[in-house]
PDB file of N, CA and C in Angstrom:
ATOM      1  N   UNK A   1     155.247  33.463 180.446  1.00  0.00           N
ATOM      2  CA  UNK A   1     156.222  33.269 179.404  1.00  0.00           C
ATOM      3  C   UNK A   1     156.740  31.838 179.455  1.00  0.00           C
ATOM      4  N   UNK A   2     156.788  31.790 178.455  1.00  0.00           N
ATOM      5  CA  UNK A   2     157.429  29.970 178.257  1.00  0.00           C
ATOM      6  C   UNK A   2     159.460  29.991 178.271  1.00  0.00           C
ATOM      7  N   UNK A   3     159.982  29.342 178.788  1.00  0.00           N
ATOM      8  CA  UNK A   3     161.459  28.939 178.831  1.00  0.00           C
ATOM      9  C   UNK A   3     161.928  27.803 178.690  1.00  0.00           C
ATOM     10  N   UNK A   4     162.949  27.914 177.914  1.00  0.00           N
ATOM     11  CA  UNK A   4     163.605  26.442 177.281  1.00  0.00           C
ATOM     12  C   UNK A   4     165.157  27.054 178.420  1.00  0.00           C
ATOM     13  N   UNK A   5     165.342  25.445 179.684  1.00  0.00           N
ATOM     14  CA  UNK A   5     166.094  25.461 180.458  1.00  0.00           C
ATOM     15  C   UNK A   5     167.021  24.352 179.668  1.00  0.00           C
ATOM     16  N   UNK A   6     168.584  24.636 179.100  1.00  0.00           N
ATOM     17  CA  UNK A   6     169.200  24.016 178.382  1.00  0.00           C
ATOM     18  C   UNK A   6     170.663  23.652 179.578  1.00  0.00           C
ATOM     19  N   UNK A   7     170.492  22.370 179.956  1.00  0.00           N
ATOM     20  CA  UNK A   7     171.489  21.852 181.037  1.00  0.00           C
ATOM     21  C   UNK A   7     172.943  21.449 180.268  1.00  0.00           C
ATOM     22  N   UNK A   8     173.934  21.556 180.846  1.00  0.00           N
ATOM     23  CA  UNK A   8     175.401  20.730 180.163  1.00  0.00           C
ATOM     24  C   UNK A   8     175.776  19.965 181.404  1.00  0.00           C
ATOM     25  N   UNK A   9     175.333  18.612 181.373  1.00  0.00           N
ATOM     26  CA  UNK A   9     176.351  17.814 182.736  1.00  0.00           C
ATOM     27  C   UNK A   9     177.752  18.245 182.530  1.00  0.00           C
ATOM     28  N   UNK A  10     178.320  17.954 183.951  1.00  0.00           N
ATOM     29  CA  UNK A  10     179.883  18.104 183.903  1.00  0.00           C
ATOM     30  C   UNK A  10     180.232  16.578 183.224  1.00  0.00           C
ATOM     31  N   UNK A  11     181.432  16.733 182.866  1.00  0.00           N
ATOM     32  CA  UNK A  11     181.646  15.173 182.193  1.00  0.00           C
ATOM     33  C   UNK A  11     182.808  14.882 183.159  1.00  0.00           C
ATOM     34  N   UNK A  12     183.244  15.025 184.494  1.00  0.00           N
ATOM     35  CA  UNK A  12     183.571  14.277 185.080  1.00  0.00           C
ATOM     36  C   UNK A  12     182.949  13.985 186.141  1.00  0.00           C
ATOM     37  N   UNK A  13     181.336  13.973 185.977  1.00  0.00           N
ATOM     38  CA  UNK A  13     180.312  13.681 187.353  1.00  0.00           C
ATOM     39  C   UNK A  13     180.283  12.446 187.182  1.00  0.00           C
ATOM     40  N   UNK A  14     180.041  12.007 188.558  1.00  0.00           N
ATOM     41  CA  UNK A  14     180.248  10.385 189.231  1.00  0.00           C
ATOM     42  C   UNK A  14     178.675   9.912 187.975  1.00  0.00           C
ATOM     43  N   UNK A  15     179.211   8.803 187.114  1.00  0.00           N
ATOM     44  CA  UNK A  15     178.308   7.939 186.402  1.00  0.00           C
ATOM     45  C   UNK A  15     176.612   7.891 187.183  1.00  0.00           C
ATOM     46  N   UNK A  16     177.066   7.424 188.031  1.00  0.00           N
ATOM     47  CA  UNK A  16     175.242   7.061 189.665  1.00  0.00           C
ATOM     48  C   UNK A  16     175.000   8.130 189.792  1.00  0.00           C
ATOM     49  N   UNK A  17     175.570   9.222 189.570  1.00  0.00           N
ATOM     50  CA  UNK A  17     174.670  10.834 190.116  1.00  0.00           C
ATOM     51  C   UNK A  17     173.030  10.651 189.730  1.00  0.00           C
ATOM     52  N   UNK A  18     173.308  10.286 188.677  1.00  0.00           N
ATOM     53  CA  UNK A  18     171.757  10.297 188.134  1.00  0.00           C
ATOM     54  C   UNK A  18     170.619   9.143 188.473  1.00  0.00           C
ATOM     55  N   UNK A  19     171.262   8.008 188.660  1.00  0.00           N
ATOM     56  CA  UNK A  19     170.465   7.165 189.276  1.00  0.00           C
ATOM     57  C   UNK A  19     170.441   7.142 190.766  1.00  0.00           C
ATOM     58  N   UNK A  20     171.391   7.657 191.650  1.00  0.00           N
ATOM     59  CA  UNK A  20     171.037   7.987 193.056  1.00  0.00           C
ATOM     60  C   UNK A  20     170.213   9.023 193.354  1.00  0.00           C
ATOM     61  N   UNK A  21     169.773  10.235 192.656  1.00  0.00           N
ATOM     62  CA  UNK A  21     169.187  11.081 192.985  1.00  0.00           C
ATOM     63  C   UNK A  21     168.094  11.654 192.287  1.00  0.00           C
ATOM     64  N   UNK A  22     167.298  10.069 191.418  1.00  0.00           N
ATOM     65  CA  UNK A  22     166.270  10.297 189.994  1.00  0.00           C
ATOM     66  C   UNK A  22     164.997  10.629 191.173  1.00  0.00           C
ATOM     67  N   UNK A  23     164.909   9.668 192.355  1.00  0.00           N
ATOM     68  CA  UNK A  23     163.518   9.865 192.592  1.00  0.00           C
ATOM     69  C   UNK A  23     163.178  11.199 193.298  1.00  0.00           C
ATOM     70  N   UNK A  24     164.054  11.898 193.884  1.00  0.00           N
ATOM     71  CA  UNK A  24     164.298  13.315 194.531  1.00  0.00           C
ATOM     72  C   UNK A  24     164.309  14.083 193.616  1.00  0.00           C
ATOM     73  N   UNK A  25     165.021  13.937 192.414  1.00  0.00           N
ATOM     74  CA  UNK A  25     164.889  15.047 191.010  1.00  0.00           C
ATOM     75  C   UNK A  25     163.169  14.780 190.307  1.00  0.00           C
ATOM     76  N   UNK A  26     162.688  13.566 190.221  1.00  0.00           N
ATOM     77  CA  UNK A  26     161.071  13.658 189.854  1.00  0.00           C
ATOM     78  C   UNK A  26     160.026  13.590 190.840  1.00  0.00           C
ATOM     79  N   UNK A  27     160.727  13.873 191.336  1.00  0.00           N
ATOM     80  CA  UNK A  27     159.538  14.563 192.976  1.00  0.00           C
ATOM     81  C   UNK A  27     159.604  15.581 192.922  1.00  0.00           C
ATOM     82  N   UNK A  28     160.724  16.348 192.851  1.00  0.00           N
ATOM     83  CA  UNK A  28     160.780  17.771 192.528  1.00  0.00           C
ATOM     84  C   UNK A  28     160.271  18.163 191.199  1.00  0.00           C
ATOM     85  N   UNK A  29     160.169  17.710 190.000  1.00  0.00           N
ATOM     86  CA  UNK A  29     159.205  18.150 188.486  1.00  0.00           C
ATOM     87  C   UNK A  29     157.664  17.595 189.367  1.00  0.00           C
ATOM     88  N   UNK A  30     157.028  16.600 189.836  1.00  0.00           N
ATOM     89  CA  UNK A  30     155.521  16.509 190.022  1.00  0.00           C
ATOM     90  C   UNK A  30     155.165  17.910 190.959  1.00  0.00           C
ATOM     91  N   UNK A  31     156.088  17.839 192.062  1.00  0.00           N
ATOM     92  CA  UNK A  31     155.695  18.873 192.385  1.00  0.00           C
ATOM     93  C   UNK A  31     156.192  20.483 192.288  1.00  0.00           C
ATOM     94  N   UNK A  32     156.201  20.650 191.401  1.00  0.00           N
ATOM     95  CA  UNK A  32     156.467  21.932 190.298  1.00  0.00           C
ATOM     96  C   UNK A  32     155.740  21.315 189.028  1.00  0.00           C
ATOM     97  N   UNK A  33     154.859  20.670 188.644  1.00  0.00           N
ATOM     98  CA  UNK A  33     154.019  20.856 187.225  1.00  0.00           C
ATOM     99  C   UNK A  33     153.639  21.581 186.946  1.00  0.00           C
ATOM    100  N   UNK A  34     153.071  23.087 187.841  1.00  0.00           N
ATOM    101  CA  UNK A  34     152.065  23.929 187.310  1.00  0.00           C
ATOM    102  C   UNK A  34     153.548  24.936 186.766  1.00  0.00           C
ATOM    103  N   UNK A  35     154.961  24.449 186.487  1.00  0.00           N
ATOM    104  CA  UNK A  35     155.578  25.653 186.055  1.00  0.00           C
ATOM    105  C   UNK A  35     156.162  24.593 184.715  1.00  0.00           C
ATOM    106  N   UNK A  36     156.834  23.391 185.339  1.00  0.00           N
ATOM    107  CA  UNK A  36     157.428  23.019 184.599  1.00  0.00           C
ATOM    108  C   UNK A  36     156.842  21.836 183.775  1.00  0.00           C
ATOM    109  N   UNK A  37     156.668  22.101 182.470  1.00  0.00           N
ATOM    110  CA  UNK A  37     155.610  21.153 181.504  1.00  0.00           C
ATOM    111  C   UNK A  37     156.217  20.182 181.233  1.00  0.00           C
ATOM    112  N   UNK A  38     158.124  20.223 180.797  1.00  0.00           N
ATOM    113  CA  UNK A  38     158.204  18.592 180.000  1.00  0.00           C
ATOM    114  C   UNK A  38     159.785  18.691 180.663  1.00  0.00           C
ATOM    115  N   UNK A  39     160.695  17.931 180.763  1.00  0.00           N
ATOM    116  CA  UNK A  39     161.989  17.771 181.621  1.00  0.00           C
ATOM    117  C   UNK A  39     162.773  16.223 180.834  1.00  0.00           C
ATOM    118  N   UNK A  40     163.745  16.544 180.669  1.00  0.00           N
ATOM    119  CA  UNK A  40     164.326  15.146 179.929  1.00  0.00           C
ATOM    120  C   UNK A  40     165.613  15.035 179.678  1.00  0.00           C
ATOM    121  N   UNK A  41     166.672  13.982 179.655  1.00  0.00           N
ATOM    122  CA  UNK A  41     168.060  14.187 178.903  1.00  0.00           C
ATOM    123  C   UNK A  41     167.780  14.271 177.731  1.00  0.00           C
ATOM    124  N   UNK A  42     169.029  14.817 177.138  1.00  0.00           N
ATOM    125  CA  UNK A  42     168.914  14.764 175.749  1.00  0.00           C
ATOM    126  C   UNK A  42     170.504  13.724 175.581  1.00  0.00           C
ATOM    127  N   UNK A  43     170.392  13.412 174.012  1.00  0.00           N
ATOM    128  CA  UNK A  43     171.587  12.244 173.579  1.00  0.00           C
ATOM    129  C   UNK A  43     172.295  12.682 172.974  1.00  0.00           C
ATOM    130  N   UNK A  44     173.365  12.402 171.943  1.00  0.00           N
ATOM    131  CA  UNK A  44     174.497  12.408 170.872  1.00  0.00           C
ATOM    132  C   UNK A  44     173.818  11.881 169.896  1.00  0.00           C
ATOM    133  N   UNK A  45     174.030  12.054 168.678  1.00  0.00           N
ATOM    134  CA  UNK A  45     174.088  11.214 167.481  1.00  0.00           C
ATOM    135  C   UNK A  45     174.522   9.657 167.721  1.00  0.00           C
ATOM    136  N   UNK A  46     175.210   9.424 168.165  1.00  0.00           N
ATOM    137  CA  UNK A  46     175.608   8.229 168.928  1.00  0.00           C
ATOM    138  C   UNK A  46     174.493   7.410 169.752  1.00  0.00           C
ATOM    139  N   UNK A  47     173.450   7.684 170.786  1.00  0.00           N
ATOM    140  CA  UNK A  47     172.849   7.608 171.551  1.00  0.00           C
ATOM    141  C   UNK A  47     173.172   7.614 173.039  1.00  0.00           C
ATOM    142  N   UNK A  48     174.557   8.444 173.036  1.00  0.00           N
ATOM    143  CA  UNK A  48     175.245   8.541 174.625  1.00  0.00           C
ATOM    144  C   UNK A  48     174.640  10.047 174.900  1.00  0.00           C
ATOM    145  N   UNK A  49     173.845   9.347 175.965  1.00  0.00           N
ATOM    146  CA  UNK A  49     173.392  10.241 177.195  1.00  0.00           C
ATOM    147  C   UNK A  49     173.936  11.691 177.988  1.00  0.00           C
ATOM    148  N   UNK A  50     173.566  12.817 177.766  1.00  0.00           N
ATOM    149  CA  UNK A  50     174.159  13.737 177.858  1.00  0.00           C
ATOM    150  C   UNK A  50     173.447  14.621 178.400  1.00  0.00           C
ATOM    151  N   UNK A  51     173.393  15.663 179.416  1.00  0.00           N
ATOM    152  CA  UNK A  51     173.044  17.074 179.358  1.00  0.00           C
ATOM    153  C   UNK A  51     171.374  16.751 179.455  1.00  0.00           C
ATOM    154  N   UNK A  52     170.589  18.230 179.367  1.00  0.00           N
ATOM    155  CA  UNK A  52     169.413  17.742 179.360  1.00  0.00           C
ATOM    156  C   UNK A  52     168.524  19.114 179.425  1.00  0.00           C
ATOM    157  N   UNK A  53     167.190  19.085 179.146  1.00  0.00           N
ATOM    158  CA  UNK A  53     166.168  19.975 178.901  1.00  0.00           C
ATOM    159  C   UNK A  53     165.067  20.265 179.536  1.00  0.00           C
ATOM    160  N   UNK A  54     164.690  21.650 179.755  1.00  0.00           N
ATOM    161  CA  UNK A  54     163.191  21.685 180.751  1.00  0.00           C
ATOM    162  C   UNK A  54     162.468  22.916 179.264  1.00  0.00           C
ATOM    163  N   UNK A  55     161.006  22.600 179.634  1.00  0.00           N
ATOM    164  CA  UNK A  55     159.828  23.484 179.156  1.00  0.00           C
ATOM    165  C   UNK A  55     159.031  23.782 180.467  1.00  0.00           C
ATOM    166  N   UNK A  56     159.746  25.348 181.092  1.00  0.00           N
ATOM    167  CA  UNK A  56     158.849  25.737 182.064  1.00  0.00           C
ATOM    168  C   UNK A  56     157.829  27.327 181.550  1.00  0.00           C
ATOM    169  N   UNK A  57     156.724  27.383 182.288  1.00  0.00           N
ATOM    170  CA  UNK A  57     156.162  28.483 182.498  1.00  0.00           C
ATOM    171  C   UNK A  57     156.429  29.336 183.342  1.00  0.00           C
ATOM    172  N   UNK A  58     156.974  30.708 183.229  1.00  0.00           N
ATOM    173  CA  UNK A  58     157.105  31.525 184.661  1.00  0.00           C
ATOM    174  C   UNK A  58     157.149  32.714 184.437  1.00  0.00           C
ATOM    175  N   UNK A  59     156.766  33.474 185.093  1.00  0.00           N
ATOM    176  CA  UNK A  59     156.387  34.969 184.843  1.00  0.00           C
ATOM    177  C   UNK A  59     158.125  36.055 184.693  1.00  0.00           C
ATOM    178  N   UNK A  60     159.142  35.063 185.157  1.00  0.00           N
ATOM    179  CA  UNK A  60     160.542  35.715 184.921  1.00  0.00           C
ATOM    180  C   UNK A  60     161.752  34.698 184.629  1.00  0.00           C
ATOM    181  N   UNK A  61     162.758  34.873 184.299  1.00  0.00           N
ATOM    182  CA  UNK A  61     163.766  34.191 184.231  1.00  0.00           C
ATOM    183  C   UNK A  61     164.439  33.972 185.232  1.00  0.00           C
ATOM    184  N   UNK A  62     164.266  35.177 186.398  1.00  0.00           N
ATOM    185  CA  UNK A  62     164.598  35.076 187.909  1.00  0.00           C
ATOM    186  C   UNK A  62     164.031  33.684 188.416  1.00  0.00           C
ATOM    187  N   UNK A  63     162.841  33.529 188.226  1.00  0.00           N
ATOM    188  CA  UNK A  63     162.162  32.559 188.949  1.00  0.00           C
ATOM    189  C   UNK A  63     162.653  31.182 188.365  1.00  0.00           C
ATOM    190  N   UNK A  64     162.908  31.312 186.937  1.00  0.00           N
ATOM    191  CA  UNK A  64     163.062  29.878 186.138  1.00  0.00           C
ATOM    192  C   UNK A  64     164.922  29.653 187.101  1.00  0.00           C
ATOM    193  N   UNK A  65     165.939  30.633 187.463  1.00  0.00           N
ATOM    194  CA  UNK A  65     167.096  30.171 187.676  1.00  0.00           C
ATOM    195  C   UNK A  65     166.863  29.652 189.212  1.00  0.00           C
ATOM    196  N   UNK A  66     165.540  30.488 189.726  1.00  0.00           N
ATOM    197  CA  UNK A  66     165.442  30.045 191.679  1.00  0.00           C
ATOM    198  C   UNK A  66     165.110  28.100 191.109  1.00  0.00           C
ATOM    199  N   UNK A  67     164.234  27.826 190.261  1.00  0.00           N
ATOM    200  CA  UNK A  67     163.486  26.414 190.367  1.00  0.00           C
ATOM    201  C   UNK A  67     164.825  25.869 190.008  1.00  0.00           C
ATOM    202  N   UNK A  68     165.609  26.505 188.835  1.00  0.00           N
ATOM    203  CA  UNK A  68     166.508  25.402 188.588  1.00  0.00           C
ATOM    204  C   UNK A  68     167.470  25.051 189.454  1.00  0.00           C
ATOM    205  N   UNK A  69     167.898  26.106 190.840  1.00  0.00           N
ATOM    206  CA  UNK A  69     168.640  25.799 192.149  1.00  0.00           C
ATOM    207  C   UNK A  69     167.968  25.000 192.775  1.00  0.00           C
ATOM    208  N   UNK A  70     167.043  25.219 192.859  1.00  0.00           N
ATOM    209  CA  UNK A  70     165.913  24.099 194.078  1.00  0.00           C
ATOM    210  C   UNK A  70     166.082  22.604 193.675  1.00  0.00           C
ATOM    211  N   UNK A  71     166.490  22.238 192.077  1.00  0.00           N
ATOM    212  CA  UNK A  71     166.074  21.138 191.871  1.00  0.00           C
ATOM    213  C   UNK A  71     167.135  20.138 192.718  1.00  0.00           C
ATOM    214  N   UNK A  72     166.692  19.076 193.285  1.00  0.00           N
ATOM    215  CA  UNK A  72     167.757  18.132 193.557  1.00  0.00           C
ATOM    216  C   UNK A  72     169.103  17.622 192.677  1.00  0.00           C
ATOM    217  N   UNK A  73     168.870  17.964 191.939  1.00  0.00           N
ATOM    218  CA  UNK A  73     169.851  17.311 190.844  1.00  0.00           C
ATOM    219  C   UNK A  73     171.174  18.630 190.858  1.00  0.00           C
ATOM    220  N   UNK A  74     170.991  19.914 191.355  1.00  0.00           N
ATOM    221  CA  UNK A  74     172.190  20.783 191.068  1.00  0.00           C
ATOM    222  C   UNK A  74     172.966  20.916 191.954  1.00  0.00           C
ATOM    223  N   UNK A  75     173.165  20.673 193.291  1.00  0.00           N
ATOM    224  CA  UNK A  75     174.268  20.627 194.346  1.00  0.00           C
ATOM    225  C   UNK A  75     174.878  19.379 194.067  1.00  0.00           C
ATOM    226  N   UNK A  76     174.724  18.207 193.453  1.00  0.00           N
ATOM    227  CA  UNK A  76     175.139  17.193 193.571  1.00  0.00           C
ATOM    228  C   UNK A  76     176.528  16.916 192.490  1.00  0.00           C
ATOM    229  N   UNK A  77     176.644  18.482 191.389  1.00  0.00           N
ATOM    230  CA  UNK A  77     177.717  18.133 190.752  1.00  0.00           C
ATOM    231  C   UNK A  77     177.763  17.713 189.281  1.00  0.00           C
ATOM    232  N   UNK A  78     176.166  17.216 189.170  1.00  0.00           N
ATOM    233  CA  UNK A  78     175.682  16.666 187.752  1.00  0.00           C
ATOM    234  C   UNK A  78     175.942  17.596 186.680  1.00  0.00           C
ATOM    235  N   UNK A  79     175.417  18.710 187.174  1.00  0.00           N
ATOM    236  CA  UNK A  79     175.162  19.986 186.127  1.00  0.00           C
ATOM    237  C   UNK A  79     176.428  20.628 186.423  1.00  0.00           C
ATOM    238  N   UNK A  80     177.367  21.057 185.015  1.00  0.00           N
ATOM    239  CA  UNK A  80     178.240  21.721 184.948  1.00  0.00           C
ATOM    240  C   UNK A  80     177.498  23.338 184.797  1.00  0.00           C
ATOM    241  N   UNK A  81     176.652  23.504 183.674  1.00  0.00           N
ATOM    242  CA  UNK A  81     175.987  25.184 183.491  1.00  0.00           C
ATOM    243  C   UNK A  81     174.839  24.599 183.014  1.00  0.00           C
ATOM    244  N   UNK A  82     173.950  25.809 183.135  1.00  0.00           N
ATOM    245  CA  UNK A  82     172.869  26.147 182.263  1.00  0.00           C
ATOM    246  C   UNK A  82     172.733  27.243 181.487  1.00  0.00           C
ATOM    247  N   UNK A  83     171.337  27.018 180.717  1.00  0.00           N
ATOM    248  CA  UNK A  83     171.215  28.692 179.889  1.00  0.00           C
ATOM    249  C   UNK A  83     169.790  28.285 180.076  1.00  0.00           C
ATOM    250  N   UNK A  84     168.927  29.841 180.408  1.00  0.00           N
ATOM    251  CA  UNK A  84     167.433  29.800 180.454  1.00  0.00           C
ATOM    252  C   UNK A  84     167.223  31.034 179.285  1.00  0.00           C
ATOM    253  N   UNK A  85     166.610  30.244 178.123  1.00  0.00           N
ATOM    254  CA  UNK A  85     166.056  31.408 177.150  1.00  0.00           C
ATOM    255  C   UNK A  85     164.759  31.120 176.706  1.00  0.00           C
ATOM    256  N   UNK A  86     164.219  32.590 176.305  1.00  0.00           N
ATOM    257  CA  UNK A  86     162.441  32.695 176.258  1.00  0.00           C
ATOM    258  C   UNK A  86     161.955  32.218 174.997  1.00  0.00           C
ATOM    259  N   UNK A  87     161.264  31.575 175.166  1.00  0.00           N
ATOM    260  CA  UNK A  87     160.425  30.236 174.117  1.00  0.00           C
ATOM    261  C   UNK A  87     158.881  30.986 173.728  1.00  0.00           C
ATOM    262  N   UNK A  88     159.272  31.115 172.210  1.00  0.00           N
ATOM    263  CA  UNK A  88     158.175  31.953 171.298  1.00  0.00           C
ATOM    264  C   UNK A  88     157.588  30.651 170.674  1.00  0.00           C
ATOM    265  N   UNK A  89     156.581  29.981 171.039  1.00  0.00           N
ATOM    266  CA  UNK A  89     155.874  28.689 170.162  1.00  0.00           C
ATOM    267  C   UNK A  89     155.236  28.959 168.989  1.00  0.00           C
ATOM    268  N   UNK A  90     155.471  28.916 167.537  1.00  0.00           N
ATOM    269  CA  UNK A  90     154.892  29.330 166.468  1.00  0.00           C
ATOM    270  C   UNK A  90     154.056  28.379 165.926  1.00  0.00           C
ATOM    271  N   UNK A  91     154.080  26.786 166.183  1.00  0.00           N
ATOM    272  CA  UNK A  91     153.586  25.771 165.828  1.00  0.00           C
ATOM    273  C   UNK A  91     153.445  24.754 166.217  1.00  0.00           C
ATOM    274  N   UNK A  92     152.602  23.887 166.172  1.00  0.00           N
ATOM    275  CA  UNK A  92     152.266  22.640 167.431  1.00  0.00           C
ATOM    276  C   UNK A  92     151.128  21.759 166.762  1.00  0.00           C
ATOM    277  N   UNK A  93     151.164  20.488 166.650  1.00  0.00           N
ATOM    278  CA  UNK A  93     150.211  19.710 166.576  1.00  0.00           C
ATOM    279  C   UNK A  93     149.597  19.989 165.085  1.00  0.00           C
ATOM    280  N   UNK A  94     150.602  20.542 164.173  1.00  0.00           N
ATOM    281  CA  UNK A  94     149.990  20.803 162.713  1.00  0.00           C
ATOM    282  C   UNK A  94     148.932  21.892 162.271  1.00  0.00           C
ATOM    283  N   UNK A  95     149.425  22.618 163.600  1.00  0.00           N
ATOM    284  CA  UNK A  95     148.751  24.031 163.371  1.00  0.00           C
ATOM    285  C   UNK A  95     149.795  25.166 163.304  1.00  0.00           C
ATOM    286  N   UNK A  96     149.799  26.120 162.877  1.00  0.00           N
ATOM    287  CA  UNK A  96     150.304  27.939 163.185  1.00  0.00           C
ATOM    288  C   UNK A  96     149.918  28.073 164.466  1.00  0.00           C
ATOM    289  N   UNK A  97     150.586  29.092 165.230  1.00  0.00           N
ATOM    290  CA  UNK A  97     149.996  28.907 166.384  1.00  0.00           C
ATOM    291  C   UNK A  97     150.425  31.012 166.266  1.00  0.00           C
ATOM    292  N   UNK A  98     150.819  31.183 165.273  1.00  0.00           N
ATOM    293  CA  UNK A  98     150.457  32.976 165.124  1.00  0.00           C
ATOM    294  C   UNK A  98     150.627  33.201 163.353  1.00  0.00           C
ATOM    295  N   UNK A  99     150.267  34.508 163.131  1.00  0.00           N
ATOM    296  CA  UNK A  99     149.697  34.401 161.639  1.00  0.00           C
ATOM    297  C   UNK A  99     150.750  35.476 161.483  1.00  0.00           C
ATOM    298  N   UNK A 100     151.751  35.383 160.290  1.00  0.00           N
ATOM    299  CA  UNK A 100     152.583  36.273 160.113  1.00  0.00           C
ATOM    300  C   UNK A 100     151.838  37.432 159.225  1.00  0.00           C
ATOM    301  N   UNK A 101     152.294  38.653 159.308  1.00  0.00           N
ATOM    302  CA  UNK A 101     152.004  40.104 159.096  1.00  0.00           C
ATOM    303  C   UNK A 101     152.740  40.155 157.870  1.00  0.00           C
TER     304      UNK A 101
END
């Protein structure tokens, strides 16, 4: 099953959280690729930096909340919450990707 992992930083985490602990947080996505496909902040209308997104594969949502504890980036304070919900892909690359009934 596919999952869209939807992060909210806390907004009073120390500014450097994210640059002290980038190369430990993408060491941890290379090694987890075979679950987790794409990982990224997301912005404001503004272009201020905010919060952030995963596209993992995993056979439960149990497993998607164990990876998202493991990651380096969540003891440190960055992440205020998450939400892990199940990702139905209908279209991609200018194709249907299921044929409605």
């Amino acid at each position: 099953m596919t999952y869209i992992v939807l992060f909210e930083d806390a907004p009073d985490a120390d500014p450097d959280i994210r640059k002290t602990h980038m190369v430990q947080h993408l060491d941890f996505l290379e090694q987890n690729a075979d679950k987790i496909a794409a990982a990224g902040p997301l912005s404001d209308p503004a272009g201020q930096g905010r919060d952030g997104l995963w596209i993992v594969t995993s056979g439960s949502v149990e497993q998607v909340d164990q990876l998202v504890r493991e990651d380096p980036f969540w003891p440190t304070g960055l992440r205020k919450s998450y939400v892990i919900l199940k990702w139905t892909q209908v279209y991609a690359n200018g194709s249907r990707l299921i044929q409605p009934r």
